[in-house]
PDB file of N, CA and C in Angstrom:
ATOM      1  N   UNK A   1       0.829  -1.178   0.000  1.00  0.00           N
ATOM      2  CA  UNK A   1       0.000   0.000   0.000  1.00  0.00           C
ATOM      3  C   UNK A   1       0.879   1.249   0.000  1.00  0.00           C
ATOM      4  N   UNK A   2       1.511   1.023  -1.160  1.00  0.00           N
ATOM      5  CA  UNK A   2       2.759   2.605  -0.930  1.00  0.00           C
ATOM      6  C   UNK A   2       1.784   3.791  -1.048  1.00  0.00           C
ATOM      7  N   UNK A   3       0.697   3.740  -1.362  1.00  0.00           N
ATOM      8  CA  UNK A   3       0.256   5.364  -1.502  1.00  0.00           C
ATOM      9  C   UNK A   3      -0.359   5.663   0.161  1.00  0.00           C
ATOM     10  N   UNK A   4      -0.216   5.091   0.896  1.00  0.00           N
ATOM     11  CA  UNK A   4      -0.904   4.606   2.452  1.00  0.00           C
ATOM     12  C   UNK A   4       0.528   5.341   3.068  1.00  0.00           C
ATOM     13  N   UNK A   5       1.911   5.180   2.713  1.00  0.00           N
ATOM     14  CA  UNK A   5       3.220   5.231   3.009  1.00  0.00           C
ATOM     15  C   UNK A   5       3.482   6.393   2.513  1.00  0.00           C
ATOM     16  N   UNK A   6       3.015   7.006   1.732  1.00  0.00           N
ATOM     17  CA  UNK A   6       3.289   8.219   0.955  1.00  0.00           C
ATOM     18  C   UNK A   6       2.840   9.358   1.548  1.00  0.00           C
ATOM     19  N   UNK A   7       1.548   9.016   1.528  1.00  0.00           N
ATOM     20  CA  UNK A   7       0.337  10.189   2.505  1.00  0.00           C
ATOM     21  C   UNK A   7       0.844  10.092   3.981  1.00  0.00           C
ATOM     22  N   UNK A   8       1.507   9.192   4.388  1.00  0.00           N
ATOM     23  CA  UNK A   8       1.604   8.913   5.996  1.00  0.00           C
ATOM     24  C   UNK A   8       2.571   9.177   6.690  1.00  0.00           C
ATOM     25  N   UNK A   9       3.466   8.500   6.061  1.00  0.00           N
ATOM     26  CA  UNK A   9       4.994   8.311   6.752  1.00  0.00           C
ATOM     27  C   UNK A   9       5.476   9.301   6.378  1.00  0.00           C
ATOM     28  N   UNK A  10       6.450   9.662   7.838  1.00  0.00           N
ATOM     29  CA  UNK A  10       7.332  10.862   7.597  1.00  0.00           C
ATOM     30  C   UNK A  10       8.572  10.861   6.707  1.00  0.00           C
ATOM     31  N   UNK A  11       8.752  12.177   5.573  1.00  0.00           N
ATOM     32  CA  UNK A  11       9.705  12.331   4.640  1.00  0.00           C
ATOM     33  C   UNK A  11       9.658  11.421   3.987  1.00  0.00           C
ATOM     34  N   UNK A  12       8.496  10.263   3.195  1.00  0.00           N
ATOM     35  CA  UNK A  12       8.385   9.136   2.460  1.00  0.00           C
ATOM     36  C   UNK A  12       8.957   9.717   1.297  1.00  0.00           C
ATOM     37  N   UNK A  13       8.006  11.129   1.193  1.00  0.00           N
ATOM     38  CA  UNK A  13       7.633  11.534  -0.138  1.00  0.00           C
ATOM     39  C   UNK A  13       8.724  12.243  -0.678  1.00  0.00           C
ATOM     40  N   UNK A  14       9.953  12.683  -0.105  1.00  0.00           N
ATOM     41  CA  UNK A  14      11.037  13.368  -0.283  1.00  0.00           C
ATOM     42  C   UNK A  14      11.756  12.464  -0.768  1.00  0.00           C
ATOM     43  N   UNK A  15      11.590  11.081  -0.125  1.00  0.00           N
ATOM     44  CA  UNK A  15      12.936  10.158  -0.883  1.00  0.00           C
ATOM     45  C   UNK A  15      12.491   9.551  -1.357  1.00  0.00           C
ATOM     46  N   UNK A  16      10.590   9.558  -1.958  1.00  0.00           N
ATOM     47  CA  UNK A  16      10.471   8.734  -2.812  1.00  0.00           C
ATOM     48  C   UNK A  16      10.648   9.555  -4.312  1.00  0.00           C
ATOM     49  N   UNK A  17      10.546  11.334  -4.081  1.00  0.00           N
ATOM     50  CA  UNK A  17      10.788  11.987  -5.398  1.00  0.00           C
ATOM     51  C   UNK A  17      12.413  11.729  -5.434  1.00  0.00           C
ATOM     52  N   UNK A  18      12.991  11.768  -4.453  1.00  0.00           N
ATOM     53  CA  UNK A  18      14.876  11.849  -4.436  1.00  0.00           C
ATOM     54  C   UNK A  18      14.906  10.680  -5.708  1.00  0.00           C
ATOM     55  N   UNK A  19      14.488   9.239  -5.348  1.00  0.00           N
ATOM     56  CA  UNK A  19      14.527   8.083  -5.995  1.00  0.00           C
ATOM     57  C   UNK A  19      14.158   8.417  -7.581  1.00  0.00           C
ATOM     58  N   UNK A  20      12.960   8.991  -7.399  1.00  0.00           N
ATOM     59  CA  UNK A  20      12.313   9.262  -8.670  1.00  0.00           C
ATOM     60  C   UNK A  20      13.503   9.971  -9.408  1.00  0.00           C
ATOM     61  N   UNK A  21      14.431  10.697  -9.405  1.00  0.00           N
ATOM     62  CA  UNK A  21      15.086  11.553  -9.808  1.00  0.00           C
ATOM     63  C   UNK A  21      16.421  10.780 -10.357  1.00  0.00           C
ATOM     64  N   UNK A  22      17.169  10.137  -9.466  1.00  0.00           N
ATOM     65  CA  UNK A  22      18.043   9.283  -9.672  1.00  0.00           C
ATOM     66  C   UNK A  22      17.891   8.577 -10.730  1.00  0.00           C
ATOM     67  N   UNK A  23      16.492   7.709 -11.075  1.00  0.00           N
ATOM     68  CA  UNK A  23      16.342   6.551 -11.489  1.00  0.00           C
ATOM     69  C   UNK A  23      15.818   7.221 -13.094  1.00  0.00           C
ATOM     70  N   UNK A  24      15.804   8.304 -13.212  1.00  0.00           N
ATOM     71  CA  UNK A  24      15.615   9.219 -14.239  1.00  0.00           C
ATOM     72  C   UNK A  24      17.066   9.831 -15.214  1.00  0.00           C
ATOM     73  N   UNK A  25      17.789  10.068 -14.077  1.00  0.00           N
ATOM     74  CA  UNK A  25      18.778  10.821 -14.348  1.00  0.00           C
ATOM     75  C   UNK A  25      20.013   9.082 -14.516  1.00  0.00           C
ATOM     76  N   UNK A  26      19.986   8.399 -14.359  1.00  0.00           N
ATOM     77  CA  UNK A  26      20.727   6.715 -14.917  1.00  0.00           C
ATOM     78  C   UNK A  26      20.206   6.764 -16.342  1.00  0.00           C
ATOM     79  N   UNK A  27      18.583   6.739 -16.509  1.00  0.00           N
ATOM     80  CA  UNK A  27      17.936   6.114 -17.489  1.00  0.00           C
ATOM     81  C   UNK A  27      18.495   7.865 -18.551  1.00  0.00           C
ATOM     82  N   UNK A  28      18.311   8.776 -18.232  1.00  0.00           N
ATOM     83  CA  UNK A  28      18.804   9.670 -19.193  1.00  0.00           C
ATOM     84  C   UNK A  28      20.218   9.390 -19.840  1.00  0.00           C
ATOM     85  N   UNK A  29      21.276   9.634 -18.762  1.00  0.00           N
ATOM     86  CA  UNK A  29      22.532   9.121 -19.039  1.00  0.00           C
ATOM     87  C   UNK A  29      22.681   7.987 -20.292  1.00  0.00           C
ATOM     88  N   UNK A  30      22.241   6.956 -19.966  1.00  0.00           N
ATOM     89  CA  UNK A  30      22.671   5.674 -21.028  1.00  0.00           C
ATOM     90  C   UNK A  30      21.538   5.997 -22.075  1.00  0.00           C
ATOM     91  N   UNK A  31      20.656   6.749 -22.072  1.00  0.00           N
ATOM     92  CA  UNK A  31      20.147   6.735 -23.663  1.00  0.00           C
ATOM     93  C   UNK A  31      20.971   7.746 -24.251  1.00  0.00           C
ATOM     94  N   UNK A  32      21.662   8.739 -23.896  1.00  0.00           N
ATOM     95  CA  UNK A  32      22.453   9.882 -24.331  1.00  0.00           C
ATOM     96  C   UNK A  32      23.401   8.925 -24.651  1.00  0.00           C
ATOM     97  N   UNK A  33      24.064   7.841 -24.090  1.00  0.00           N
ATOM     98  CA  UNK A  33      25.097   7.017 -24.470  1.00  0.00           C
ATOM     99  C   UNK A  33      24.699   5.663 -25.630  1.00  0.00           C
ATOM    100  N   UNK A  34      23.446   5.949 -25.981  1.00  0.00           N
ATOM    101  CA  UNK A  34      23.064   5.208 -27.136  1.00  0.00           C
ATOM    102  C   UNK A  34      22.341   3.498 -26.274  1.00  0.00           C
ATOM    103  N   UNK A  35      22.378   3.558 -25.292  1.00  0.00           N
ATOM    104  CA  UNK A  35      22.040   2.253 -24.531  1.00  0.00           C
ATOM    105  C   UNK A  35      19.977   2.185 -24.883  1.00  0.00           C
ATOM    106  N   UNK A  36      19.696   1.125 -24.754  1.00  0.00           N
ATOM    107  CA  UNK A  36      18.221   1.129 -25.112  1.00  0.00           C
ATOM    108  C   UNK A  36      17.538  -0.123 -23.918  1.00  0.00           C
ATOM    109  N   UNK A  37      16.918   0.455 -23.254  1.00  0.00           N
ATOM    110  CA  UNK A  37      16.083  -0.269 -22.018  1.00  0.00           C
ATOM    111  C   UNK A  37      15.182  -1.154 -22.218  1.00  0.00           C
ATOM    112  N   UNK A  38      15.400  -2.286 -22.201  1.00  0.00           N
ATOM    113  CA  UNK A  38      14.968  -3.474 -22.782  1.00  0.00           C
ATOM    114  C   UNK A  38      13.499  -4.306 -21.599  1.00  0.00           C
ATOM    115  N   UNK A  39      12.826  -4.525 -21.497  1.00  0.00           N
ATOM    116  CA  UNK A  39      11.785  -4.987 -20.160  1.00  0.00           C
ATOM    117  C   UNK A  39      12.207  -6.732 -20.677  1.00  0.00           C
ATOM    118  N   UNK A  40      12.265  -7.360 -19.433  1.00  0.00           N
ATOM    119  CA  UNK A  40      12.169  -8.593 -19.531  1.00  0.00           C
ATOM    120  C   UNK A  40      11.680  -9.625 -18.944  1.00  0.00           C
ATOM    121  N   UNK A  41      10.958 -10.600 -18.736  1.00  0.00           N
ATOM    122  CA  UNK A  41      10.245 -11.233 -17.995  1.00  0.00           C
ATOM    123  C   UNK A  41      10.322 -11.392 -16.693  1.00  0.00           C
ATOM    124  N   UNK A  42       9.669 -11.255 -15.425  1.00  0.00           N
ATOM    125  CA  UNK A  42      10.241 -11.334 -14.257  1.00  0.00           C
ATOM    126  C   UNK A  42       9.654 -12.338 -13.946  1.00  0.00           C
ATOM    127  N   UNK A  43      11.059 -13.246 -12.807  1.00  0.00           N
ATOM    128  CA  UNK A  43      10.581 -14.331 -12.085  1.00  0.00           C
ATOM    129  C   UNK A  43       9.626 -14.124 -10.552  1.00  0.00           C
ATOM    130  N   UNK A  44       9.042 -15.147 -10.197  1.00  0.00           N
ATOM    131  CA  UNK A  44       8.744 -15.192  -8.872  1.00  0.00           C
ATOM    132  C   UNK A  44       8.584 -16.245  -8.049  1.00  0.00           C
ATOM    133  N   UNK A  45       8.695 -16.421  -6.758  1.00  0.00           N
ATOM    134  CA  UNK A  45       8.542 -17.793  -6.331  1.00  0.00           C
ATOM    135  C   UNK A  45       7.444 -18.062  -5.776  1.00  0.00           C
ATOM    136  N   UNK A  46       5.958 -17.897  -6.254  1.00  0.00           N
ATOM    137  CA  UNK A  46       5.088 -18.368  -6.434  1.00  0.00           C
ATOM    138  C   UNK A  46       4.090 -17.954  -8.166  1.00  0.00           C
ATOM    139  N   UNK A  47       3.642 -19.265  -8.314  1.00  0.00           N
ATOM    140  CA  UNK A  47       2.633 -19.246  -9.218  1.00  0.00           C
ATOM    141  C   UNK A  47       1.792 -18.163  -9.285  1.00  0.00           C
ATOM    142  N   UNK A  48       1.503 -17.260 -10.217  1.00  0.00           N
ATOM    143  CA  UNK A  48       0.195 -16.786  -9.857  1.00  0.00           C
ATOM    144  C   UNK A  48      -0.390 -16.002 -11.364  1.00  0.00           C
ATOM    145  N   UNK A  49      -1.259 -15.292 -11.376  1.00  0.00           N
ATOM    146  CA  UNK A  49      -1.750 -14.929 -12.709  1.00  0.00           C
ATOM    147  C   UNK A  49      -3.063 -16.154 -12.957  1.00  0.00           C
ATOM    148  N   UNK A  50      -2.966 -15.402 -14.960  1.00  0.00           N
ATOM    149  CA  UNK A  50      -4.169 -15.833 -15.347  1.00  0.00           C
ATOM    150  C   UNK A  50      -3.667 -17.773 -15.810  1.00  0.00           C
ATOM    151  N   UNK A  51      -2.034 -17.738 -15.995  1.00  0.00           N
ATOM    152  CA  UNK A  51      -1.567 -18.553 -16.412  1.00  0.00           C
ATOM    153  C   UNK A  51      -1.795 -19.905 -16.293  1.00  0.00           C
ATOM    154  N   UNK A  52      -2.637 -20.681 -17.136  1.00  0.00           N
ATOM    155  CA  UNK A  52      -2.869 -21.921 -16.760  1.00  0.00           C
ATOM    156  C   UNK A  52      -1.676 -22.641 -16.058  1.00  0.00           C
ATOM    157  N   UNK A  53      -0.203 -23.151 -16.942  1.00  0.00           N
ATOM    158  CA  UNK A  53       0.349 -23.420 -16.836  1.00  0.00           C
ATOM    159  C   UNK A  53       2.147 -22.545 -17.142  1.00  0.00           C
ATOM    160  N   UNK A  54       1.938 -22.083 -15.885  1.00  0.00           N
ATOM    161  CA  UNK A  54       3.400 -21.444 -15.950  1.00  0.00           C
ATOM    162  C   UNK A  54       4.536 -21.974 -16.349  1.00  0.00           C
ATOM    163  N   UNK A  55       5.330 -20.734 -16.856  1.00  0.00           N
ATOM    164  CA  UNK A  55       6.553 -21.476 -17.001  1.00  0.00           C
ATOM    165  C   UNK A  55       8.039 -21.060 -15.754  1.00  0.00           C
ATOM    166  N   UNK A  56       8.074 -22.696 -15.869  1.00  0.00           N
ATOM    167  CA  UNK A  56       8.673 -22.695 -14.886  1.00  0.00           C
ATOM    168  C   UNK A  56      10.194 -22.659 -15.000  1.00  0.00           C
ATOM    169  N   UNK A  57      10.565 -22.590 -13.829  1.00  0.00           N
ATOM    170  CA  UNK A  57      12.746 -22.821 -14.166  1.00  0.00           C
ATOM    171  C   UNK A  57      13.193 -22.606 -13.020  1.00  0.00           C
ATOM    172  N   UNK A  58      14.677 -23.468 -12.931  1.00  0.00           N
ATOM    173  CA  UNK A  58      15.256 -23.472 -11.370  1.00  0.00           C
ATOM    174  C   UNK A  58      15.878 -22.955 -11.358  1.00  0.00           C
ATOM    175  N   UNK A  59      16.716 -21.925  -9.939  1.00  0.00           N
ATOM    176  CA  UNK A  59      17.702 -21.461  -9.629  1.00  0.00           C
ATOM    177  C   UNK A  59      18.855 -22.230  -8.990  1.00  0.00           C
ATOM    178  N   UNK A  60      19.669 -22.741  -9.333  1.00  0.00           N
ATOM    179  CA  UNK A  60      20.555 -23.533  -9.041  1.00  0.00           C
ATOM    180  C   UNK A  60      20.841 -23.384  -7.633  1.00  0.00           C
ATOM    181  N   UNK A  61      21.511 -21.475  -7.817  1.00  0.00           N
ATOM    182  CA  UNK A  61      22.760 -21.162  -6.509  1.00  0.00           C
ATOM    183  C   UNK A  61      21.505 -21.092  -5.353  1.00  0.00           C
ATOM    184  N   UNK A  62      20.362 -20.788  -5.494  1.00  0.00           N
ATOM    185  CA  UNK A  62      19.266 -20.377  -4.584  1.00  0.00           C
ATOM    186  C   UNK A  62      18.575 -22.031  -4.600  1.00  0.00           C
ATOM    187  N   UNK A  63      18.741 -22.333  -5.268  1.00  0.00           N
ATOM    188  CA  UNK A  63      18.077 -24.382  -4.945  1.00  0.00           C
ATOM    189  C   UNK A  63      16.436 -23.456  -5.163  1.00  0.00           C
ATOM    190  N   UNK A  64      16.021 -23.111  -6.046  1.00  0.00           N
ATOM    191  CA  UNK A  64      14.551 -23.141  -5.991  1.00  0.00           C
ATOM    192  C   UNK A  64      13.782 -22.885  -7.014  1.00  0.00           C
ATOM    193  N   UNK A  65      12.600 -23.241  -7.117  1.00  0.00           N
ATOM    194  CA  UNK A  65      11.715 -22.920  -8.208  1.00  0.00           C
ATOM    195  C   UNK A  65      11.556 -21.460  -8.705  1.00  0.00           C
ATOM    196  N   UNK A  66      11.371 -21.208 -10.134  1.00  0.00           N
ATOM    197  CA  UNK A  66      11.113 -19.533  -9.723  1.00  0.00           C
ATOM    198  C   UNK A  66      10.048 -20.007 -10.980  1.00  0.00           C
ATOM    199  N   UNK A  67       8.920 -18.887 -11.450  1.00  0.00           N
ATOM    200  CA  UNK A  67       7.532 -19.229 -12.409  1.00  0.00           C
ATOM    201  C   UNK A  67       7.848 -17.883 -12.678  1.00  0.00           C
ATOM    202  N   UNK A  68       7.388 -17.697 -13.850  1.00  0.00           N
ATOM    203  CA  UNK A  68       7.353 -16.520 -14.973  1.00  0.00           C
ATOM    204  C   UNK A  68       5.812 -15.785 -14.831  1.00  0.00           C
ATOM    205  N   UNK A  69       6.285 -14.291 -14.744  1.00  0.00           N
ATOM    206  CA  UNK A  69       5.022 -13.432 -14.918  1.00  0.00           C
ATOM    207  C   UNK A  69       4.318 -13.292 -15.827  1.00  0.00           C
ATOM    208  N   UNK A  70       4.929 -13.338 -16.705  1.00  0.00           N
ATOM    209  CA  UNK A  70       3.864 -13.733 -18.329  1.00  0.00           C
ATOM    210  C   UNK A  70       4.372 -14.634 -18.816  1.00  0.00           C
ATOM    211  N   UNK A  71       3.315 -15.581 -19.550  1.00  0.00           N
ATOM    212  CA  UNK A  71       3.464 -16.724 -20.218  1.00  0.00           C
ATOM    213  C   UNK A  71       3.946 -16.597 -21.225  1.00  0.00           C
ATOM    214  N   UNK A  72       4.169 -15.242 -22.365  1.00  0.00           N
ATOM    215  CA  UNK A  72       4.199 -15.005 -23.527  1.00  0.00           C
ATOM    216  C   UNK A  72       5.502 -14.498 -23.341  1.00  0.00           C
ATOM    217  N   UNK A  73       6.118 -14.019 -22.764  1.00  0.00           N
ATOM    218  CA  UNK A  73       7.313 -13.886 -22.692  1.00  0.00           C
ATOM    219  C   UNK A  73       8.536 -14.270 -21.874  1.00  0.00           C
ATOM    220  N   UNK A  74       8.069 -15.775 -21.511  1.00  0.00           N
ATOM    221  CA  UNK A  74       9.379 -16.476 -20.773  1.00  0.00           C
ATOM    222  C   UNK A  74       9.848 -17.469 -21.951  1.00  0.00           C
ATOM    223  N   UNK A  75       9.286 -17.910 -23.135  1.00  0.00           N
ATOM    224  CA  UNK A  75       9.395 -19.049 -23.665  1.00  0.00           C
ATOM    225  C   UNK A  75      10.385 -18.540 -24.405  1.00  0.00           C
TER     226      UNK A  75
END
């Protein structure tokens, strides 16, 4: 409930614009350097979604299952 954390908690909102700024000013940098920000499937260690059948895959060094957030783009 970050907007609960935002409205609430003290100085949330200062270091959540600080963050905002940073994570702006990286992503400016490397496109000025010709770099292009690619999105890629994220794992998780539980099942969940509309996904009948997830796709799945192990983490070796972590010994564990991890399942894909979209089906259409883990394969």
């Amino acid at each position: 409930m970050r907007y609960l954390d935002l409205f609430y908690g003290e100085h949330v909102l200062e270091r959540f614009l600080r963050r905002t700024k940073i994570v702006q000013s990286i992503r400016n940098t490397l496109a000025a350097e010709g770099f292009v920000e690619v999105e890629g499937p994220t794992l998780h260690a539980i099942p969940g979604g509309a996904a009948a059948r997830p796709f799945v895959t192990h983490h070796n060094a972590l010994d564990i299952d991890l399942y894909c957030a979209s089906r259409w783009s883990c394969t």
